[in-house]
Protein backbone atom coordinates (compact mmCIF):
# COMPACT_ATOMS: atom_id res chain seq x y z
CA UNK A 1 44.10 45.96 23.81
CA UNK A 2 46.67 45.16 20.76
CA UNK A 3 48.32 47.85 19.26
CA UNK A 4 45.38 46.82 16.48
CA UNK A 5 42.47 49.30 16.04
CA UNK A 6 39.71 48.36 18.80
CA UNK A 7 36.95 46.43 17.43
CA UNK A 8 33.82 49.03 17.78
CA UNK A 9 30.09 48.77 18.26
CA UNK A 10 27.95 51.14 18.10
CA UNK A 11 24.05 51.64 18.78
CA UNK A 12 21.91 54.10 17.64
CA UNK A 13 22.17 55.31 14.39
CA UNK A 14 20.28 58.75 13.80
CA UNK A 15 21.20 62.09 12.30
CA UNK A 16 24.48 62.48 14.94
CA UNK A 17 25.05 58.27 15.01
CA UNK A 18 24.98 57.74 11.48
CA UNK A 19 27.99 60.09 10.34
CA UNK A 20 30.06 59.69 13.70
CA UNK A 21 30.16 55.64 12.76
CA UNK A 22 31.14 56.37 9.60
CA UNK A 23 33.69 59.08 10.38
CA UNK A 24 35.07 55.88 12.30
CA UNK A 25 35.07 53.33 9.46
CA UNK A 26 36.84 56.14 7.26
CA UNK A 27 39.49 56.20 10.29
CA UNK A 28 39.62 52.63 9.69
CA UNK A 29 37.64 51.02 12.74
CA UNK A 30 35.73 48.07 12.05
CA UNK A 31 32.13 48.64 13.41
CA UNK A 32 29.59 47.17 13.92
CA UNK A 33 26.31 48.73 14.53
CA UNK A 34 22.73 47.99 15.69
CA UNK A 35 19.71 50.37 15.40
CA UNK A 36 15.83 50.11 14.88
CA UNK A 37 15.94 50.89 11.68
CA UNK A 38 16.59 48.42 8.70
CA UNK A 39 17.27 51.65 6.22
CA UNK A 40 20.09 53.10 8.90
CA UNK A 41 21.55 49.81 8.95
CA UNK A 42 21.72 49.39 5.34
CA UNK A 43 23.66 52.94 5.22
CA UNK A 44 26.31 51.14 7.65
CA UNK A 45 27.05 48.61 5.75
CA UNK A 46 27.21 50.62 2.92
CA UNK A 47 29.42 52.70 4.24
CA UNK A 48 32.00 49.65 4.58
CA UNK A 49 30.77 48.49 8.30
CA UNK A 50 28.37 45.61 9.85
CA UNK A 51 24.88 45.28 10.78
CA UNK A 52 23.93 43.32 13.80
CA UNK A 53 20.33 41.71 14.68
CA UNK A 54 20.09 43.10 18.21
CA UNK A 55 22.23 44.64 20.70
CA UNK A 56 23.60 40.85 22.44
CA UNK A 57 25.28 40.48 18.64
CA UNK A 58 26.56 43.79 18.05
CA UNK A 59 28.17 44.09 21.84
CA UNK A 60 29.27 40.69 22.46
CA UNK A 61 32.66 41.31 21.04
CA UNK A 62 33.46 44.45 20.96
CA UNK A 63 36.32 46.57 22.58
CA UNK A 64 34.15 49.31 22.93
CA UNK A 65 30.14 50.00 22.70
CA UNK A 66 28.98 53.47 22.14
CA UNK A 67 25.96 54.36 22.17
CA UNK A 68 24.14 57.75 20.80
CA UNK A 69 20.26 57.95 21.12
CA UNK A 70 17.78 60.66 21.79
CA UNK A 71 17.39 60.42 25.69
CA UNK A 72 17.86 59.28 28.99
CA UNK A 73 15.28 56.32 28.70
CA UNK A 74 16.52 55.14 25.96
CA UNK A 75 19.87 54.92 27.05
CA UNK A 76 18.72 52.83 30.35
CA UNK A 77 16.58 50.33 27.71
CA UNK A 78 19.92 49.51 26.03
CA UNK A 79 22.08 48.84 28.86
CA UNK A 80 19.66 47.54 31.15
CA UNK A 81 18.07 44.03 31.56
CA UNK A 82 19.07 40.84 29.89
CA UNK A 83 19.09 41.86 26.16
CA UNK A 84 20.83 45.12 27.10
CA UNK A 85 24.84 46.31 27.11
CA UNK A 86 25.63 45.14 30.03
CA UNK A 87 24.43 41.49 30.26
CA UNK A 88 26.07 40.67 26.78
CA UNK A 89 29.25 43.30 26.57
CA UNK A 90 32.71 41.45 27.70
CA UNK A 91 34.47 42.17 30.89
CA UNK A 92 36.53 44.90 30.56
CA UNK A 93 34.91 46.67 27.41
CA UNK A 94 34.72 50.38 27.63
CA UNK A 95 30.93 51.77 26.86
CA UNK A 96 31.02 54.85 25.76
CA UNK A 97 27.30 57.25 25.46
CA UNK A 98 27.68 60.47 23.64
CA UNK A 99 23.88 60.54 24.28
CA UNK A 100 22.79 64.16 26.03
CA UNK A 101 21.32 62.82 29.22
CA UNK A 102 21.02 63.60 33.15
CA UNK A 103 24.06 63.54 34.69
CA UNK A 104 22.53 61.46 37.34
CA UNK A 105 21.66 58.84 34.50
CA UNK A 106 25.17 58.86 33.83
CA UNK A 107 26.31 58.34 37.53
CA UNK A 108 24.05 55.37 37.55
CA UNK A 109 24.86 53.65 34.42
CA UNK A 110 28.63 53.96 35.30
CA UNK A 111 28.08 52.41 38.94
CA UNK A 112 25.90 49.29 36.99
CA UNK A 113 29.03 48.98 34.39
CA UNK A 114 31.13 48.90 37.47
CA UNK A 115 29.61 45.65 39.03
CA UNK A 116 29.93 44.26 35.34
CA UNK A 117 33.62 45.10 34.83
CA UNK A 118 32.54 47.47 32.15
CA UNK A 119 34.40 50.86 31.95
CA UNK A 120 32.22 53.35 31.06
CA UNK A 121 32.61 57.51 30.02
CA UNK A 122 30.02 59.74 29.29
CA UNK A 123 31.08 61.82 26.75
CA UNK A 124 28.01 63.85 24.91
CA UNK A 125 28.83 66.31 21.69
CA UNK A 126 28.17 69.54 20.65
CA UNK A 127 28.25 70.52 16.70
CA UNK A 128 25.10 69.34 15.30
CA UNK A 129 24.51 67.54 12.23
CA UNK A 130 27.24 69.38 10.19
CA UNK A 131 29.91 68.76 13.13
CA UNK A 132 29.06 65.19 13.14
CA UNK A 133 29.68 64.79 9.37
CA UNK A 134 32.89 67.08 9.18
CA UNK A 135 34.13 65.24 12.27
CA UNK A 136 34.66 68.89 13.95
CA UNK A 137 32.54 68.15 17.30
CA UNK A 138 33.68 69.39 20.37
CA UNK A 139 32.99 66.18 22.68
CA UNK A 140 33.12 67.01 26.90
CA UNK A 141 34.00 63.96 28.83
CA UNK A 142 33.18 62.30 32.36
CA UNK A 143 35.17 59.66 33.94
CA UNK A 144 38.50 58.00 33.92
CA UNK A 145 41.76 59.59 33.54
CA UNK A 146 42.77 56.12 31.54
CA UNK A 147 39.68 55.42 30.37
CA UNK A 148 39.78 58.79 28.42
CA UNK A 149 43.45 58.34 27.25
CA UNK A 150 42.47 54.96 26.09
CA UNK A 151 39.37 56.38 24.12
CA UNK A 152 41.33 59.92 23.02
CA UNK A 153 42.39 58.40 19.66
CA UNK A 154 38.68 57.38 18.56
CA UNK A 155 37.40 60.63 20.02
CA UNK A 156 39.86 62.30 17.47
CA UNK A 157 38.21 60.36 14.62
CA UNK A 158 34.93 62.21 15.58
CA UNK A 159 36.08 65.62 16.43
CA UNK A 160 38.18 68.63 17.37
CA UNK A 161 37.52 69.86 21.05
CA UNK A 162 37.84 67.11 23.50
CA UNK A 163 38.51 67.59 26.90
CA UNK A 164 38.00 65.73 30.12
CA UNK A 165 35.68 67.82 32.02
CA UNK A 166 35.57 65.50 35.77
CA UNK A 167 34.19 62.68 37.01
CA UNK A 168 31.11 60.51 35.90
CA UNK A 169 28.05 62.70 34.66
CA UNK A 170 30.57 65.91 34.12
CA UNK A 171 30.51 65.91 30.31
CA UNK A 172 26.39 65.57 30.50
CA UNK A 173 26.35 68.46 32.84
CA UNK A 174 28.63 70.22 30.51
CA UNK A 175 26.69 69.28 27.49
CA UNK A 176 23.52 70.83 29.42
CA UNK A 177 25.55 74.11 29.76
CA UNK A 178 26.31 73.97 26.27
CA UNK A 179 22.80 73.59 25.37
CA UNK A 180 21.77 76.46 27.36
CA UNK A 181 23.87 78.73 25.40
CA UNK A 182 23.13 77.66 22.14
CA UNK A 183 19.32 78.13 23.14
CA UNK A 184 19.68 81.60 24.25
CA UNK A 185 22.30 81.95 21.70
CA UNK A 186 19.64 81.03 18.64
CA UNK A 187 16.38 83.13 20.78
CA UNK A 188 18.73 85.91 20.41
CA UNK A 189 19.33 85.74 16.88
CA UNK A 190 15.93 85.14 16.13
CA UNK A 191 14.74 88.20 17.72
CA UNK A 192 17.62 89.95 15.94
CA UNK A 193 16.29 88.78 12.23
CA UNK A 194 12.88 89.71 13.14
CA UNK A 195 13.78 93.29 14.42
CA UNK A 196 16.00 93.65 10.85
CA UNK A 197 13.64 92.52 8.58
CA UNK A 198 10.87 94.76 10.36
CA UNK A 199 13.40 97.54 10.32
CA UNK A 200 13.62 97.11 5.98
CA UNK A 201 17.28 95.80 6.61
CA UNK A 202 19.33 93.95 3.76
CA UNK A 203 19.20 90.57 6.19
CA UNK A 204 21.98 88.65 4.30
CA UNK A 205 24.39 92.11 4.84
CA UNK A 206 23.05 92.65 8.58
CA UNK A 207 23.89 89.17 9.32
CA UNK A 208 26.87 88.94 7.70
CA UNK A 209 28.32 92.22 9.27
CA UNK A 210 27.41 90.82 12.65
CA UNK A 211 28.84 87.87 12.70
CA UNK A 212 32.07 89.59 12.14
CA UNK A 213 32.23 91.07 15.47
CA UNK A 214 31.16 90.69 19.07
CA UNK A 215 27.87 89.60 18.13
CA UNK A 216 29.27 86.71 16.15
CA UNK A 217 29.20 83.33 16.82
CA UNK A 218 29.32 79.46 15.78
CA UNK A 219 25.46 79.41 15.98
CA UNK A 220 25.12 82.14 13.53
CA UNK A 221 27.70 81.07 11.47
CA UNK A 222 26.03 77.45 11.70
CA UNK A 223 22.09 78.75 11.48
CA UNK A 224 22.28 82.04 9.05
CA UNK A 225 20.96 80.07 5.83
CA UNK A 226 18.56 78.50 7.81
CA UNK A 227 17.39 82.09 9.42
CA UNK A 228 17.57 83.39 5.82
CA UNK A 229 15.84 80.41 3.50
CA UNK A 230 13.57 79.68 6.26
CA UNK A 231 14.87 76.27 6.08
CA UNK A 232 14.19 74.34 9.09
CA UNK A 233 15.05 70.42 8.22
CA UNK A 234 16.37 69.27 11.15
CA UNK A 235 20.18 69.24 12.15
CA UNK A 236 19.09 69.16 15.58
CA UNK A 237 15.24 68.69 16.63
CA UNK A 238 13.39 71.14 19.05
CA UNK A 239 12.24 67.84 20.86
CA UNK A 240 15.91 67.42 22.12
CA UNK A 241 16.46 70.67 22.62
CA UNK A 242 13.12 70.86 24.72
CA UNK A 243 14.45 67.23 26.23
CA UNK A 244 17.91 69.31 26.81
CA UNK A 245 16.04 72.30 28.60
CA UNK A 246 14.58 70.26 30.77
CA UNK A 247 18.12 68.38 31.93
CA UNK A 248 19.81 72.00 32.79
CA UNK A 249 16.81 73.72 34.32
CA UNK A 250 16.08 70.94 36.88
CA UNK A 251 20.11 70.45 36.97
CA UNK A 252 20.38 73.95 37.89
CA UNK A 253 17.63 73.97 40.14
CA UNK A 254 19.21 70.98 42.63
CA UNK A 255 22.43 73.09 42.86
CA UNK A 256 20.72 76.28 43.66
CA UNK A 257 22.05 78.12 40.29
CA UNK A 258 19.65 80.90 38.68
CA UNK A 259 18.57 80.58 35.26
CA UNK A 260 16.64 83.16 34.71
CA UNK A 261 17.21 83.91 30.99
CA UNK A 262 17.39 79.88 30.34
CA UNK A 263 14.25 79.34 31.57
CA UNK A 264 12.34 82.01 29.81
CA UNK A 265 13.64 80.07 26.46
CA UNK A 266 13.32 76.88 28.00
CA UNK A 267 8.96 77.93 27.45
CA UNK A 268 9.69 79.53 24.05
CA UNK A 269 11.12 75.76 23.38
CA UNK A 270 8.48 74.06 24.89
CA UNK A 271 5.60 76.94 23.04
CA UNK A 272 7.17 76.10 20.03
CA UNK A 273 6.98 72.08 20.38
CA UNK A 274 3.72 72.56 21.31
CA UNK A 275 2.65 74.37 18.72
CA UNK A 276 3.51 71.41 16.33
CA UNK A 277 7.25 72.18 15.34
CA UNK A 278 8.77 69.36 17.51
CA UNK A 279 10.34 67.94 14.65
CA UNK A 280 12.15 71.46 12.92
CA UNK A 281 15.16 72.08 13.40
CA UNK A 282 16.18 74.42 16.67
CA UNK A 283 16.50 77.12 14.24
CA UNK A 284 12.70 77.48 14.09
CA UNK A 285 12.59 79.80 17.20
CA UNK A 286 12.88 81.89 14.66
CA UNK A 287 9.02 81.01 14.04
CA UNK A 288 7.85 81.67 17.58
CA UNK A 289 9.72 84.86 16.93
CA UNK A 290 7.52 85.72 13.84
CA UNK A 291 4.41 84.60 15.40
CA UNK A 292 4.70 87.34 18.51
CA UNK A 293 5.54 89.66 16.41
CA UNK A 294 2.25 89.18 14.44
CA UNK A 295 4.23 87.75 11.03
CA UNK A 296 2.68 84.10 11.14
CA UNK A 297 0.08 82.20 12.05
């Protein structure tokens, strides 16, 4: 590459896509982007970048592809076959998912790119909706040593904590840990704001109090409006996180690691999905939470 910007494209423009593009555009990369959606395409454009028709146009000459849609089949249906990434990218492009999929899926993808002469990183995010538009996410990385220092000035456009976690598939295993936390992490303050409010607690004052010490954390700090307004419009769906929960619990289980407390939420996820709230944000444990406890039906 010239000491020019590289000429980006990206594919899939959703809640995280959307802003991340046009953190890039601000940051002066010309994009170009493809999605399903003629309304997300419009807000590109808008936004100063370039719609493409299908994925063979938006790919065909770009630097660097990246790609950020809900899952791991997904993912293989826009790399694979011969309207996919990797029949119409250049030799030599870099493709670049932030998706949050298997590790194995990412493994897989980067041995394909490799018969292609496509470089390819997984590099998934954590920061939500509000991270995405702030450009604060903390991005984990797998692959290349030079791949990442090539891509380490775009990342920067995007977020704050980026590190190069290993190999192929390490930033997706990462990403799974990370979603385990924030799971347990949001059960736990969920059962917290029921036991208050039970208790005839000043929530707003409990919560704040809290997340001034130990018990503090970014997901409080993130999810306390929605825990107090009972706001649930999603930042980040419980169908990924279910998705998510099901990537680290059968991750964990082919290394042998315990998840004991994970897996308990990983039901409370799926209960909750089940139950018809697929489509609230993750902050609507807080729901289940209300529901055992007798508070909703």
């Amino acid at each position: 590459m010239s000491n020019a910007l590289p000429k980006v494209s990206w594919i899939g423009l959703g809640i995280m896509g959307s802003p991340m593009a046009e953190n890039l555009i601000k940051a002066g990369y010309d994009v170009t982007g493809f999605t399903l959606e003629q309304a997300k395409l419009d807000r590109l454009t808008a936004a100063g970048g370039s719609a493409a028709s299908s994925i063979a146009e938006a790919v065909r000459d770009a630097d660097v592809v990246i790609t950020m849609v809900p899952a791991s089949p997904q993912v293989e249906a826009i790399a694979y076959g011969p309207d996919g990434i990797l029949e119409n990218a250049r030799s030599g492009a870099l493709l670049i998912d932030m998706s949050s999929i298997t590790p194995q899926t990412s493994v897989d993808l980067a041995l394909a790119a490799h018969d292609k002469g496509i470089r390819v990183l997984d590099a998934p995010v954590s920061g939500g909706e509000a991270g995405a538009v702030e450009a604060v996410l903390s991005i984990m990385v797998g692959g290349g040593q030079a791949d990442f220092d090539e891509a380490k000035p775009l990342f920067e456009a995007l977020g704050k904590t980026i590190v190069l976690c290993g190999p192929h598939g390490s930033g997706q295993t990462v990403k799974a840990a990370n979603q385990l936390i924030v799971a347990v992490n949001i059960q736990a303050c969920a059962e917290a704001v029921v036991f208050l409010e039970k208790s005839g607690v000043d929530l707003k004052a409990a919560l704040d109090v809290l997340n001034g010490g130990l018990a503090g954390s970014t997901v409080l700090t993130r999810k306390k409006n929605n825990f107090l307004t009972r706001d649930f419009n999603p930042g980040f769906r419980i169908d990924l996180h279910h998705k998510d929960m099901g990537i680290v619990t059968d991750a964990a289980r082919n290394v042998g690691a315990a998840l004991p407390v994970g897996s308990l939420v990983a039901q409370l996820v799926a209960s909750l999905r089940a139950q018809g709230d697929g489509n609230l944000d993750h902050s609507a444990l807080l729901r289940a939470v209300e529901r055992l406890s007798g508070d909703r039906v």
